[in-house]
Each structure stands twice: as C-alpha cells, then as structure tokens.
Protein backbone atom coordinates (compact mmCIF):
# COMPACT_ATOMS: atom_id res chain seq x y z
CA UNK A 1 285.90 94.20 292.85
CA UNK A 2 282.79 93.79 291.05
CA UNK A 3 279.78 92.71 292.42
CA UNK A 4 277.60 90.08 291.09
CA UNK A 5 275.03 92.85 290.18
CA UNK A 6 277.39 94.76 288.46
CA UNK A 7 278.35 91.50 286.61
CA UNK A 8 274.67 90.72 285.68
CA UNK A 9 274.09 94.08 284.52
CA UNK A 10 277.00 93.76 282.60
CA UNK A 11 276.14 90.86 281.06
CA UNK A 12 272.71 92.57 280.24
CA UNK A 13 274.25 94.80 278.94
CA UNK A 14 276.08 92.98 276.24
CA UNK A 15 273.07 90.57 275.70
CA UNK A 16 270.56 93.19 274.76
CA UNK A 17 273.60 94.45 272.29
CA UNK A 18 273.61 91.06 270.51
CA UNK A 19 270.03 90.48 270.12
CA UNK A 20 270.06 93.89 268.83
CA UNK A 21 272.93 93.10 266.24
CA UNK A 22 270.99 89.63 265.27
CA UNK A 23 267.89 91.57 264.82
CA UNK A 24 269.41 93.70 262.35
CA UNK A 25 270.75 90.74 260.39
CA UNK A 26 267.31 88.74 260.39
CA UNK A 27 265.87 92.16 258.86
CA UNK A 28 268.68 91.99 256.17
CA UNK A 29 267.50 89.03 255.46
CA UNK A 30 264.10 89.05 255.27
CA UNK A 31 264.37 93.03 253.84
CA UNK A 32 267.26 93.23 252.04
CA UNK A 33 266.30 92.48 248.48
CA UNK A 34 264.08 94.98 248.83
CA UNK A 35 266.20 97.89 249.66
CA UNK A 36 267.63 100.33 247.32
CA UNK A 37 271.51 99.88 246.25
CA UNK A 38 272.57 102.83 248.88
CA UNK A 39 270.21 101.14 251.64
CA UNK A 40 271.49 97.97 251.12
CA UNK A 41 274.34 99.02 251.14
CA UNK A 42 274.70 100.78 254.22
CA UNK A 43 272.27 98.00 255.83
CA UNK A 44 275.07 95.66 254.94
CA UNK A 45 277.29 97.37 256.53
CA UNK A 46 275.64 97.40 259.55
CA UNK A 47 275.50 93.73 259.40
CA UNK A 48 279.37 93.03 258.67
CA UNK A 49 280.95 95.64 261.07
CA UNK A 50 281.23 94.59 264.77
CA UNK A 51 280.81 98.00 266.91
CA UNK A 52 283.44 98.61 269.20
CA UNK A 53 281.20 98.55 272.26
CA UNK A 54 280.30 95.09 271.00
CA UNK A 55 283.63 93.68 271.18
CA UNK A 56 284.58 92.26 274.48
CA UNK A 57 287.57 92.68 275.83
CA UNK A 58 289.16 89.26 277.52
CA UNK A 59 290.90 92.26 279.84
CA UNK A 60 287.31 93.34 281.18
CA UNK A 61 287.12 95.55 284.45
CA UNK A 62 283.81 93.64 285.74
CA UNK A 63 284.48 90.05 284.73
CA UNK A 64 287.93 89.95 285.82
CA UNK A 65 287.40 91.75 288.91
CA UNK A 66 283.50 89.47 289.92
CA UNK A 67 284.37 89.02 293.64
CA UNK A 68 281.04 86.26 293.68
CA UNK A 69 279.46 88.03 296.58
C-alpha cells in the first residue's frame, strides 16, 4: 500500500510535470512568431504531444493502492 507520502510525492511529481508542459505553451505563445519554421516547428510539437510520463494511468500503483495512513 502506498503511503500518503508516497502519494504526495506522487502527486508532486505530476504537478511539477504540468506546470512544466504549460510553461512551454505560454512560451509558444508569447515566442512563437518569432521562431524560425524548423523551431516552430519542433516547439509546436512539443506543445501538441502529451509525453508518456505525463499521461496518467486510471490503473496507478500509488493512487490505487493510498492506504490514508
């Protein structure tokens, strides 16, 4: 069973991942115009492709197994 600081780490974990992800769209946005067609490119790539260790899985080790404690 998970513990609840294995749970809040977890959820760090994935929080710090999502602010980075909305960082790099506010960039796009505020940069974008200004990149080259390659850069932009690949910047907008960034922007419309969910990493894998970004997707979480409703199946999850920690938050299925949070004994509270």
């Amino acid at each position: 069973m998970a513990s609840t600081v294995e749970v809040q780490n977890h959820i760090e974990e994935l929080k710090t991942s999502v602010n980075s992800a909305l960082q790099t769209v506010y960039d796009f946005k505020k940069f974008g115009d200004k990149l080259t067609a390659a850069n932009k490119a690949a910047e907008l790539a960034k922007v419309t492709t969910v990493p894998t260790q970004r997707q979480h899985a409703s199946d999850c080790s920690i938050c299925t197994t949070w004994d509270g404690s």
